[in-house]
N, C-alpha and C. Protein backbone atom coordinates (compact mmCIF):
# COMPACT_ATOMS: atom_id res chain seq x y z
N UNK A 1 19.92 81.36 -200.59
CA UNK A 1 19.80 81.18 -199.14
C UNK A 1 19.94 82.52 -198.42
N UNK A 2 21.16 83.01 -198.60
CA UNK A 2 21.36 84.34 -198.03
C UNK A 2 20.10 85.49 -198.18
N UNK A 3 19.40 85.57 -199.49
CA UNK A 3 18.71 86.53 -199.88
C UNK A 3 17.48 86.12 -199.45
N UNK A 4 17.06 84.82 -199.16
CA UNK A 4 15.91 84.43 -198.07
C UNK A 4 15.91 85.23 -196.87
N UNK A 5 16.92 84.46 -196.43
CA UNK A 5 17.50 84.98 -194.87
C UNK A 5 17.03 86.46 -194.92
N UNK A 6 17.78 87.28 -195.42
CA UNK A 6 17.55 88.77 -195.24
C UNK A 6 16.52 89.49 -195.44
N UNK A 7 15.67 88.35 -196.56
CA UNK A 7 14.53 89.20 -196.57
C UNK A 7 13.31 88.52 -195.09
N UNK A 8 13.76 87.41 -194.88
CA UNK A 8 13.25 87.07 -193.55
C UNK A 8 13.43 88.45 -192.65
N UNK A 9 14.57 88.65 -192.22
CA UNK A 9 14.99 89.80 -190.82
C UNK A 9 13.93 90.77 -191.49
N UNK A 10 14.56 91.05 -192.67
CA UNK A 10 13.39 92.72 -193.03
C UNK A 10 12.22 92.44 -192.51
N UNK A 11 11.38 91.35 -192.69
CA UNK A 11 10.25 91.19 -192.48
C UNK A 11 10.15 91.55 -190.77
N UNK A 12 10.63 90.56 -190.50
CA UNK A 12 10.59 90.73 -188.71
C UNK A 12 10.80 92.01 -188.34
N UNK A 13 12.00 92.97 -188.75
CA UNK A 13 12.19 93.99 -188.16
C UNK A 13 11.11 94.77 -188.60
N UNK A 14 10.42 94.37 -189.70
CA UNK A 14 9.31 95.49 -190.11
C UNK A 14 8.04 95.03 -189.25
N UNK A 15 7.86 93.79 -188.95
CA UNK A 15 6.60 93.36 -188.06
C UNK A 15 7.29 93.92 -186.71
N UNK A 16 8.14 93.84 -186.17
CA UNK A 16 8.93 94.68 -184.72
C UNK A 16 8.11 96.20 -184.82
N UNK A 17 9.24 96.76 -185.77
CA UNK A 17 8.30 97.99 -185.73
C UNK A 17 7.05 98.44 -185.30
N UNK A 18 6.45 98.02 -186.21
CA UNK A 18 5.05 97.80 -186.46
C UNK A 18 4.15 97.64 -185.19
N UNK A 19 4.65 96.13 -184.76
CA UNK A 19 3.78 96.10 -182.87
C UNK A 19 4.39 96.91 -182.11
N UNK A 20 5.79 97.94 -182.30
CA UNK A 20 6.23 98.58 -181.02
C UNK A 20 5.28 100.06 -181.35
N UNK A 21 5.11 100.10 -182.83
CA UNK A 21 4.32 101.45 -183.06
C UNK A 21 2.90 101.52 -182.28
N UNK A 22 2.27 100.04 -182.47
CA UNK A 22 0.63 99.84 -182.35
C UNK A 22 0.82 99.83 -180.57
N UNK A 23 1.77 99.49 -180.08
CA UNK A 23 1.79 99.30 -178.47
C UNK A 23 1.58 100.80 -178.56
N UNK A 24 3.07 101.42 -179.03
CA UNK A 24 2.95 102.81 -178.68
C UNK A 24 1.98 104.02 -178.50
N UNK A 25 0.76 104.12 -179.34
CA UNK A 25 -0.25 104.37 -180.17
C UNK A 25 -1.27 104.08 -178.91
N UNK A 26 -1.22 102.48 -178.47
CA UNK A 26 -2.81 102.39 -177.36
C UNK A 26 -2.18 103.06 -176.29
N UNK A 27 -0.58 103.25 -176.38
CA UNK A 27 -0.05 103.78 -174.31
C UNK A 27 -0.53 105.65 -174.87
N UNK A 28 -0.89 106.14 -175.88
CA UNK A 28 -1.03 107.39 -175.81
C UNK A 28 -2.42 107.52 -175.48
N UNK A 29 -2.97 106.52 -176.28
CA UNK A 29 -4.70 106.57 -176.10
C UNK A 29 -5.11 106.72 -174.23
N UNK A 30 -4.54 105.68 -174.09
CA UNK A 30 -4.52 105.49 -172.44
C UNK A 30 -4.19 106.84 -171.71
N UNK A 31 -2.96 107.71 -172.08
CA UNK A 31 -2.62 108.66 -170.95
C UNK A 31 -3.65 109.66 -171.82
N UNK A 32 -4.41 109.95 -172.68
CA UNK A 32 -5.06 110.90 -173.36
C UNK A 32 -6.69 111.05 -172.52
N UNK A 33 -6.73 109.76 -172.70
CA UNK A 33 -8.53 109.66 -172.07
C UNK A 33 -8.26 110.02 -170.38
C-alpha cells in the first residue's frame, strides 16, 4: 500500500513539474516573439 502511494506522489510531482516546465517554456516563447 505504502509503496503504491509513493510511487503515486512521484508520479504527480513528476507530471507537476513537467506542466509547470511546458507553461514555463510557452511564457518565454510569448515574451521572445
Amino acid at each position: 500500500m505504502e509503496d503504491g502511494n509513493g510511487a503515486q506522489e512521484k508520479d504527480g510531482a513528476f507530471f507537476l513539474m513537467r506542466f509547470v516546465a511546458v507553461e514555463h517554456l510557452q511564457h518565454l516563447e510569448e515574451l521572445s516573439v
